[in-house]
Protein backbone atom coordinates (compact mmCIF):
# COMPACT_ATOMS: atom_id res chain seq x y z
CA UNK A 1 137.91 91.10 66.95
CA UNK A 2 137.57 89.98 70.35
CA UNK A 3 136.43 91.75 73.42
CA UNK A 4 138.89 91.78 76.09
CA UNK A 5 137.58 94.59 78.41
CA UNK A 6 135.33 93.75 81.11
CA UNK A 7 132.38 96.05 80.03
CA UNK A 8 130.14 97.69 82.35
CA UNK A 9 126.11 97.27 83.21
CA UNK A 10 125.10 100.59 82.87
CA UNK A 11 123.95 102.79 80.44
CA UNK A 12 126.02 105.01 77.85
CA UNK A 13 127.05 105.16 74.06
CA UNK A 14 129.48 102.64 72.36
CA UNK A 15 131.99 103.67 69.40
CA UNK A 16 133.30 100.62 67.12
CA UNK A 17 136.63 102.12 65.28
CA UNK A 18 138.45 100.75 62.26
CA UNK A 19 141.96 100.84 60.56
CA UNK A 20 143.62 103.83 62.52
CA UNK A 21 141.02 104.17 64.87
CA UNK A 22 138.43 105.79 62.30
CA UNK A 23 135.12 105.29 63.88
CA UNK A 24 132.65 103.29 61.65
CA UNK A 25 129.54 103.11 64.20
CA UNK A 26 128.26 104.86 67.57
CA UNK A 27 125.44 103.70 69.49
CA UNK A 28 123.36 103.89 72.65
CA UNK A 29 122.87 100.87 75.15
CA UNK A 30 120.91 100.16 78.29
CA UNK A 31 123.32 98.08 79.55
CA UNK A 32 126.87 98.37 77.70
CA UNK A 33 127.60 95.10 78.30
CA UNK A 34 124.86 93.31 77.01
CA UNK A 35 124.46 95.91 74.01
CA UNK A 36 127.69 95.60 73.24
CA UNK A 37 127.92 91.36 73.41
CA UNK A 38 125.23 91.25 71.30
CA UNK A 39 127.09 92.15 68.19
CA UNK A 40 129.09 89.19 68.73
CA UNK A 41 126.76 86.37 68.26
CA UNK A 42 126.22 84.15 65.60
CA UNK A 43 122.46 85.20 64.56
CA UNK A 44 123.89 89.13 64.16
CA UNK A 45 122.99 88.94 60.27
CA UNK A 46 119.81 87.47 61.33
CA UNK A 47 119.05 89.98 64.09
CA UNK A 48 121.30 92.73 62.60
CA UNK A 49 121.24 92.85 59.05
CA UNK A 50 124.04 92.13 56.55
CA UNK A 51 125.29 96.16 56.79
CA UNK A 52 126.18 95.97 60.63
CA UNK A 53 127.57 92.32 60.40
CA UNK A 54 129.92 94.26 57.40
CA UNK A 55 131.00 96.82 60.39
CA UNK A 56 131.82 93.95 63.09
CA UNK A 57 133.95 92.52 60.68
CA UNK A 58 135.83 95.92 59.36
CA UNK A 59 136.08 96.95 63.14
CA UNK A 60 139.17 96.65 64.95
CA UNK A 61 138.21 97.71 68.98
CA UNK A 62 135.05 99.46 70.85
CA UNK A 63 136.00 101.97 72.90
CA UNK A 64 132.69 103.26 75.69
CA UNK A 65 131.76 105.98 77.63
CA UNK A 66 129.49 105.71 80.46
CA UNK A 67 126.36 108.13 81.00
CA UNK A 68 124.25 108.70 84.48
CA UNK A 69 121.06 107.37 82.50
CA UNK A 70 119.90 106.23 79.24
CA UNK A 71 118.00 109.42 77.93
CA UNK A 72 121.68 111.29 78.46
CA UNK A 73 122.99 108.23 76.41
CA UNK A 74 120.43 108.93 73.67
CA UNK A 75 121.71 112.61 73.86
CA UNK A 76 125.46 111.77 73.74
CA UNK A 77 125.04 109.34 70.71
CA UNK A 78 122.82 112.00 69.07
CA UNK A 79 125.61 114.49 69.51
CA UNK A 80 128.79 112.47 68.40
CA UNK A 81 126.83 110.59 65.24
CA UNK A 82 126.24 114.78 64.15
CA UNK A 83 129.47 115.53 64.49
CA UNK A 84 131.84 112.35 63.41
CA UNK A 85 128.90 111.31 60.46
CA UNK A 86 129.95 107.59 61.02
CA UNK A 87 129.54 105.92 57.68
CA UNK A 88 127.95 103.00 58.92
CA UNK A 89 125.55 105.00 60.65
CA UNK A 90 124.20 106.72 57.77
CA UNK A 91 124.27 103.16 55.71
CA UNK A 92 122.03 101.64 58.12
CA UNK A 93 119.32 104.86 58.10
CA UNK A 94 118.90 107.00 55.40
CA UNK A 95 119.50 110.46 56.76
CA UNK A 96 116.09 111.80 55.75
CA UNK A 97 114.82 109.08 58.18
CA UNK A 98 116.52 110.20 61.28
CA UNK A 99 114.96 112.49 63.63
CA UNK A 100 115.59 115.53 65.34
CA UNK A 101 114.19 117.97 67.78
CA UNK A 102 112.94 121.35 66.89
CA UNK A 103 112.52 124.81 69.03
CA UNK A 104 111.20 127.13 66.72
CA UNK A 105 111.80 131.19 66.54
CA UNK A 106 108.17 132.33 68.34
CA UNK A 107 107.50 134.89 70.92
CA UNK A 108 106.37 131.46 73.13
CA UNK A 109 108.62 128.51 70.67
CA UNK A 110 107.01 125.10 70.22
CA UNK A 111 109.26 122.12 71.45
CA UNK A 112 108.52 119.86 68.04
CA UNK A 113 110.41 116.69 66.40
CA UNK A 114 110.78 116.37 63.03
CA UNK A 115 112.18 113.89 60.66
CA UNK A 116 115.15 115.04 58.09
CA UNK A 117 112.76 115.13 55.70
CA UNK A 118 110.22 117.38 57.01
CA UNK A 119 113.17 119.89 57.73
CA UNK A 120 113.42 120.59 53.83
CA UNK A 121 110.32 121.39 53.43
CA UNK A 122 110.02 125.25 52.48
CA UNK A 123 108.29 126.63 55.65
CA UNK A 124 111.22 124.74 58.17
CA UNK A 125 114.58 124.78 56.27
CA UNK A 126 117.31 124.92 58.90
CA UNK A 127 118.78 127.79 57.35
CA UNK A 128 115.69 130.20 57.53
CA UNK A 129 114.69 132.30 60.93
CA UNK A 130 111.50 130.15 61.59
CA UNK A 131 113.86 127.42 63.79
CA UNK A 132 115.67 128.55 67.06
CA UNK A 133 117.68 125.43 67.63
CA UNK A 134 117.99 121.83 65.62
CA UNK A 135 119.17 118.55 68.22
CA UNK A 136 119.78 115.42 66.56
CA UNK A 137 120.11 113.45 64.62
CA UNK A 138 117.98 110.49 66.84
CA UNK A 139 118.00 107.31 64.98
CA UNK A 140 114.73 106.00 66.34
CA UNK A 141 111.31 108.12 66.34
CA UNK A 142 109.65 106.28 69.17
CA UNK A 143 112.66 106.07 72.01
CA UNK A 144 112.90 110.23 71.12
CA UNK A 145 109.40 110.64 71.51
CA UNK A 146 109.43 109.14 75.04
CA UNK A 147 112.69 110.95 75.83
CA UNK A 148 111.02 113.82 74.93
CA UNK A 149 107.79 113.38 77.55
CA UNK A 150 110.66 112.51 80.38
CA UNK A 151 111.98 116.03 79.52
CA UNK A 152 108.57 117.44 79.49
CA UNK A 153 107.50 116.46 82.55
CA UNK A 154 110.44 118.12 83.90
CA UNK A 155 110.10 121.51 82.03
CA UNK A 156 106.55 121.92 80.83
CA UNK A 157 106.52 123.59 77.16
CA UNK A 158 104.10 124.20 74.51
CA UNK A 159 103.75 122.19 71.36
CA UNK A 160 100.62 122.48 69.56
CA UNK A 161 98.12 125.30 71.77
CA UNK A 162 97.72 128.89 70.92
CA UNK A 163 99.01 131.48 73.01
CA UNK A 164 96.34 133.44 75.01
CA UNK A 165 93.67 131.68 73.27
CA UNK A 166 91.61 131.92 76.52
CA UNK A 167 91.35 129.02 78.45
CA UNK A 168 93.86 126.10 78.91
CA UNK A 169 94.67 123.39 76.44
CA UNK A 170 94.44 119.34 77.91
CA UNK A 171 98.13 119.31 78.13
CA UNK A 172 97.86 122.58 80.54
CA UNK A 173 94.93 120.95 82.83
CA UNK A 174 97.53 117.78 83.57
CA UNK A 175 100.61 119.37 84.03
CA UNK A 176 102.71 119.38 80.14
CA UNK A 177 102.09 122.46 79.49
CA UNK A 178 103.06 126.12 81.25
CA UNK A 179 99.28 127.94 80.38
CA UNK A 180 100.98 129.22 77.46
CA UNK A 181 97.27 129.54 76.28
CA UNK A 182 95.67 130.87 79.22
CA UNK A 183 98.17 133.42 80.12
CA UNK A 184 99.41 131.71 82.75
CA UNK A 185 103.08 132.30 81.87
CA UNK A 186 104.76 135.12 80.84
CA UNK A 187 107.15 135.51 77.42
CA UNK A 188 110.14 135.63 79.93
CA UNK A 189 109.59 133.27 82.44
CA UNK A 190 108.97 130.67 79.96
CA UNK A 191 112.16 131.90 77.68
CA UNK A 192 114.08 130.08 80.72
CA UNK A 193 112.03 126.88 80.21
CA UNK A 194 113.08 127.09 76.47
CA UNK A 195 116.63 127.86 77.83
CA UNK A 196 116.63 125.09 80.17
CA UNK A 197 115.44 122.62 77.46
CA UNK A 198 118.24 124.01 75.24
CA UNK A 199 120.88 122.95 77.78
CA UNK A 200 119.63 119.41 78.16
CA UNK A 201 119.73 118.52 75.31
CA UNK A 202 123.40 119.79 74.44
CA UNK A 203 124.56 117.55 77.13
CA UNK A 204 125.22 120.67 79.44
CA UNK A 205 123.55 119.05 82.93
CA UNK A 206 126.12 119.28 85.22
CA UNK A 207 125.66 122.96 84.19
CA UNK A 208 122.32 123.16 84.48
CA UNK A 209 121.83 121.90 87.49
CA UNK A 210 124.31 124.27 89.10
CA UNK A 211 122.05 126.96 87.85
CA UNK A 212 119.02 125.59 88.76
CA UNK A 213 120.86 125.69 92.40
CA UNK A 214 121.39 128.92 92.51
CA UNK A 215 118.24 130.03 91.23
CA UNK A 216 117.11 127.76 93.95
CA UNK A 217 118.85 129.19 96.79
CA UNK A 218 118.15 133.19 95.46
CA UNK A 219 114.12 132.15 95.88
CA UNK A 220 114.68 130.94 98.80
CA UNK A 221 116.13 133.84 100.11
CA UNK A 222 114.06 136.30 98.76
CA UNK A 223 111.48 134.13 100.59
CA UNK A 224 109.78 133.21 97.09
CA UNK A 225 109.30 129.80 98.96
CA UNK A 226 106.75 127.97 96.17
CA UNK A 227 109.69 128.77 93.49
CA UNK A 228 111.76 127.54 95.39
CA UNK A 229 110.11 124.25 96.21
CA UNK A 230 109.40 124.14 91.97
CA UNK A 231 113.27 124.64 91.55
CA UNK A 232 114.10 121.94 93.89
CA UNK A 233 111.81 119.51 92.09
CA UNK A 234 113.29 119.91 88.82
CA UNK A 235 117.03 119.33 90.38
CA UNK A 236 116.01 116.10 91.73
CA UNK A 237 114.03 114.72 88.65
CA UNK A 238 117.26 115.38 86.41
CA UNK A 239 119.39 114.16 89.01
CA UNK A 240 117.09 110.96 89.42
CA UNK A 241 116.17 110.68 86.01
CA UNK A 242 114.26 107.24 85.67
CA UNK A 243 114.42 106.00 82.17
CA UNK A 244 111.37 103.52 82.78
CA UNK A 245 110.32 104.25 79.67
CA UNK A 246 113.39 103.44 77.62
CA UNK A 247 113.90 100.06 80.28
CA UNK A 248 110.26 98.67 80.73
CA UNK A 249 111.16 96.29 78.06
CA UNK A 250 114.38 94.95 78.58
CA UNK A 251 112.88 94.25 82.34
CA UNK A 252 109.57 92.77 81.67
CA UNK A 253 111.31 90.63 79.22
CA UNK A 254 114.24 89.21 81.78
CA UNK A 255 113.46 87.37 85.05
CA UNK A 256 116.51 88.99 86.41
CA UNK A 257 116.86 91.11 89.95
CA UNK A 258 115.46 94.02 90.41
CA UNK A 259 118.39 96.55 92.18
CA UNK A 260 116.35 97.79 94.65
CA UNK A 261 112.69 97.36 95.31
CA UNK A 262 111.57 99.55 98.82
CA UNK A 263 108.49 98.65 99.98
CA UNK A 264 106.05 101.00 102.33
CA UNK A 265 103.65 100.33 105.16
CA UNK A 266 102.14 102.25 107.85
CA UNK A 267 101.03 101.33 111.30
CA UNK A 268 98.33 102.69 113.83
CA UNK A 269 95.77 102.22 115.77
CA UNK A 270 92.54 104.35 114.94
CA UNK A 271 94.82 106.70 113.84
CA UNK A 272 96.73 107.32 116.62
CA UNK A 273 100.77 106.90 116.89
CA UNK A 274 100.32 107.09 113.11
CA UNK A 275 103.83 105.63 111.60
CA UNK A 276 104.96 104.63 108.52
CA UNK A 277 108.41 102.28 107.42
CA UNK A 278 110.47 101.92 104.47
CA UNK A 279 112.10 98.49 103.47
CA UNK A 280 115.15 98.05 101.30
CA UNK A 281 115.92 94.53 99.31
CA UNK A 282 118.78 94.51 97.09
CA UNK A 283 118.89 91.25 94.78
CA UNK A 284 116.21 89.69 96.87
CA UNK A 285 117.86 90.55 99.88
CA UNK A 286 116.86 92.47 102.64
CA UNK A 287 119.26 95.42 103.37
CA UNK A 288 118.55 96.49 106.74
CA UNK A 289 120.45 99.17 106.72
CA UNK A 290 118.32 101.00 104.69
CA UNK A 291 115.61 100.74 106.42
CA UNK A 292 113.68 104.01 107.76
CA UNK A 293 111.43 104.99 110.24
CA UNK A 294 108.68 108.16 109.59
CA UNK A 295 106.50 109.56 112.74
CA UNK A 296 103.81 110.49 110.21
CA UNK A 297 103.33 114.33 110.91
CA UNK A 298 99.87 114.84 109.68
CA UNK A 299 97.90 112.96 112.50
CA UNK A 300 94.96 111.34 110.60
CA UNK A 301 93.31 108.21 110.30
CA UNK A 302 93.99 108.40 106.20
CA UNK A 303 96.60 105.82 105.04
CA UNK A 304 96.89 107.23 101.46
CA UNK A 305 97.33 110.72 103.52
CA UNK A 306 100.15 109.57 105.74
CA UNK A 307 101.66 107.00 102.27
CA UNK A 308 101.91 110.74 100.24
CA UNK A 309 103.53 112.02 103.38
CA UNK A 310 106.27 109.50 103.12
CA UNK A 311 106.97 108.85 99.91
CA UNK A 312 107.11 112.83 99.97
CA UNK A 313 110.06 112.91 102.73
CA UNK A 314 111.66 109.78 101.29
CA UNK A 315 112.17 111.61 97.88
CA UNK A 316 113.64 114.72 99.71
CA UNK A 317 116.63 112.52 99.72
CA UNK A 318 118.35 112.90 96.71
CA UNK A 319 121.23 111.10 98.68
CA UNK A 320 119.55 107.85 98.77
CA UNK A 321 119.85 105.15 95.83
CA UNK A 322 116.44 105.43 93.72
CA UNK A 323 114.80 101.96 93.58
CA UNK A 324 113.80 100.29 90.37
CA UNK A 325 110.59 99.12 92.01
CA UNK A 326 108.25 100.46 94.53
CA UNK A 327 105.64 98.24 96.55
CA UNK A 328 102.71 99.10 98.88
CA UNK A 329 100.75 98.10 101.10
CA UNK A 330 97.50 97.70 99.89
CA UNK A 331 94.85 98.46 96.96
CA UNK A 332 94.36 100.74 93.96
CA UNK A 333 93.50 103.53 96.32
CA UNK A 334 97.34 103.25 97.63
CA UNK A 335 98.73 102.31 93.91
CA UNK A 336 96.84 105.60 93.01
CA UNK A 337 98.48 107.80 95.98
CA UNK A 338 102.36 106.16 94.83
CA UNK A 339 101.92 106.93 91.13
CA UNK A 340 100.56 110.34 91.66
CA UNK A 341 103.18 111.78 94.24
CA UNK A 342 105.77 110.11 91.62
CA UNK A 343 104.43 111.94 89.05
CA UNK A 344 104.62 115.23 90.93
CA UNK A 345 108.20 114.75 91.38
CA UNK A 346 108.15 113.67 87.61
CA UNK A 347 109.50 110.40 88.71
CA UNK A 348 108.49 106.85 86.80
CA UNK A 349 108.88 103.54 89.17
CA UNK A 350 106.61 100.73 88.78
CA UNK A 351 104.16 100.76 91.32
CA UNK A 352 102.76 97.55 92.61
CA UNK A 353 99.98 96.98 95.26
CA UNK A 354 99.39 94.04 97.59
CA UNK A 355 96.07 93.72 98.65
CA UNK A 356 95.05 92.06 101.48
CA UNK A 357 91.89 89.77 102.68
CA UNK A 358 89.92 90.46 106.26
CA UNK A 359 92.49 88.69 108.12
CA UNK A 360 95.35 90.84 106.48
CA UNK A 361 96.79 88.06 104.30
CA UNK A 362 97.72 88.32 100.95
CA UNK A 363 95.00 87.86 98.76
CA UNK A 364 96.38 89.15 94.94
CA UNK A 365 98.37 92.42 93.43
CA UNK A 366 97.64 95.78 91.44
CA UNK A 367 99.99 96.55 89.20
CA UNK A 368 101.79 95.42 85.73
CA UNK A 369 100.89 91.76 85.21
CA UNK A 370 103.81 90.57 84.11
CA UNK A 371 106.22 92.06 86.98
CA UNK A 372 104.33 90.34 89.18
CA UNK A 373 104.27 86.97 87.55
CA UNK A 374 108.18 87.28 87.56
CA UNK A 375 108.69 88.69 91.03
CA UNK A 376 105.74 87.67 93.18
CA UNK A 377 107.53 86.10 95.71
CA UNK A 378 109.93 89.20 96.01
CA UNK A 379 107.26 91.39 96.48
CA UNK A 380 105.28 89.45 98.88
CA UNK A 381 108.71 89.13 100.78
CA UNK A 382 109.25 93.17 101.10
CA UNK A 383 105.37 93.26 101.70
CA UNK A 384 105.83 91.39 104.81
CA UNK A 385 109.50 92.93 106.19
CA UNK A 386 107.27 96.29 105.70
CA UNK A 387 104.70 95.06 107.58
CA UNK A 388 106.69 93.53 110.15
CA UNK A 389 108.79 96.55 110.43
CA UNK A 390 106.13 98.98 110.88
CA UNK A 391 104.24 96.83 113.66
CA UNK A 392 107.45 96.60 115.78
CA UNK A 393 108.16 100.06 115.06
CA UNK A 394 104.42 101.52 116.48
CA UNK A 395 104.97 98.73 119.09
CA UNK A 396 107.92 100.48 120.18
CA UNK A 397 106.67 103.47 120.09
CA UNK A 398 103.15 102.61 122.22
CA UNK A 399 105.79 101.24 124.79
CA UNK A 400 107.48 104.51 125.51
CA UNK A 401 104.40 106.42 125.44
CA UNK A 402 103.17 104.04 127.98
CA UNK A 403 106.15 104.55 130.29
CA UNK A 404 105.80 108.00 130.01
């Protein structure tokens, strides 16, 4: 079989079919077209195993469909291998190997995974009232396991703590989990987190997110403002999902471009006319057109102050392409500031720092050693547009005041 569709680089799930179009294998890729190349090399037996160099042979076309990220790709393929039980599938994984997820039947359920095995044992049988809902099957543990803290930073839920035991469990002081155990949430409030979980994970976010709208817009009009604001959060973190954690490796690995890297700066002097820039390169390549201004609002003297403030009204832009890389200007103070506003949005971007000596030169980085050693010179490059951008910006702006 040859390939004679131009495949594309994005995420999604890949079927190969048979005789009569019987489907022998389903998978999830990163990038279809490198997934899906793969399988056509010489070493596959080598890399592959004899089992899926049997299916390339039997198979007769691969037919694709194309997801917005690679955790709704994991999802997808979870969902179709379930329901079409492709042979080869189940000849390269036992099925009491696979995983699934687990919401069991409590007045506050725990959000669990579980392999096929564990789910026969007496106390969990699928068929018995102590499970609410079964997703899977997930061929591999660990890419489930970090699909599953993406989701949770989106929708907080209980796994292990006691309800109203008293006083909240680690994953309640940083953010995974509701305060199931301090009484922080009630049964029916957090019967919509379950509810919204549910929905992910049967592929239903297009639906979701039209309810999360709503909901959205009724807070806001009942002036529940903070609910509103939590709503909003959640709509852009599954819009924007960033599936760092399924891509770190097939990026750290290649020297290839990065999308988009924006890199941040901010200008003043002694905290006055206090402004900030963002700067766009796409494959290396500045694109000006994406460039921003910000008049930071919060007149202060505190970079990492008037950094949060911008990364804070950048992100309000769910229009905007996300980047695949963030840089700033400076130290671990400002790498600090980046990661942490991220992680209030429950985004994950590399963050990488570019510290400077007395005389504002570059001087080294902060930030994952081996992006850096592949892409210093891009990130010294949108280190210095930033830079440049921001002075000419405050420059600018000192010049009007002055005429004024």
């Amino acid at each position: 079989m040859k390939l004679t569709t131009k495949l594309p680089d994005k995420p999604g799930i890949y079927i190969f079919r048979g005789s009569a179009r019987t489907i022998l294998y389903i998978g999830k890729a990163t990038s279809l077209r490198t997934r899906i190349a793969s399988y056509f090399r010489r070493n596959l037996i080598a890399t592959r195993g004899p089992i899926i160099a049997e299916m390339v042979e039997q198979a007769k076309s691969v037919d694709f469909i194309e997801t917005d990220s690679v955790l709704e790709a994991l999802i997808l393929e979870a969902h179709l291998i379930k329901k079409h039980q492709p042979p080869f599938n189940t000849k390269e994984k036992d099925n009491k190997s696979f995983n699934y997820v687990v919401i069991t039947k409590e007045d506050f359920p725990r959000v669990l995974t579980m392999r096929g095995r564990e789910l026969g044992e007496a106390d969990l049988k699928p068929n018995t009232s102590n499970l609410k809902a079964i997703f899977g099957p997930f061929p591999q543990g660990s890419v489930l396991r970090e699909a599953l803290a993406i989701v949770r930073k989106i929708f907080p839920f209980r796994n292990k703590c006691k309800p109203n035991s008293g006083k909240p469990c680690f994953n309640a002081q940083i953010g995974l989990c509701p305060g199931v155990c301090a009484g922080l949430i009630s049964k029916t409030e957090y019967a919509k987190t379950i509810h919204r979980i549910k929905m992910f994970f049967e592929g239903r976010k297009k639906t979701l997110v039209s309810r999360l709208e709503r909901e959205m817009k009724t807070s806001a009009k009942n002036l529940k403002f903070e609910e509103a604001g939590r709503i909003k959060k959640m709509i852009f973190a599954l819009n924007h999902i960033q599936d760092v954690a399924f891509l770190k490796a097939d990026f750290l690995k290649s020297p290839g471009l990065f999308e988009r890297i924006e890199a941040y700066d901010v200008a003043h002097i002694s905290g006055t006319n206090v402004v900030g820039v963002m700067v766009v390169l796409e494959d290396n390549e500045p694109k000006k057109s994406d460039y921003r201004k910000f008049k930071i609002k919060t007149s202060t003297n505190d970079d990492n102050a008037s950094l949060r403030e911008m990364l804070e009204r950048r992100f309000n832009h769910t229009e905007w392409s996300m980047p695949k890389l963030i840089v700033v200007d400076g130290g671990k103070a400002q790498v600090n500031t980046a990661e942490k506003t991220l992680k209030e949005w429950g985004i994950q971007i590399p963050v990488v720092g570019v510290v400077k000596d007395e005389r504002h030169k570059p001087k080294g980085f902060i930030g994952n050693e081996i992006i850096v050693q592949e892409r210093d010179r891009v990130i010294l490059l949108a280190n210095s547009e930033a830079h440049r951008f921001a002075i000419g910006f405050h420059r600018q702006l000192r010049g009007k005041i002055k005429k004024n």
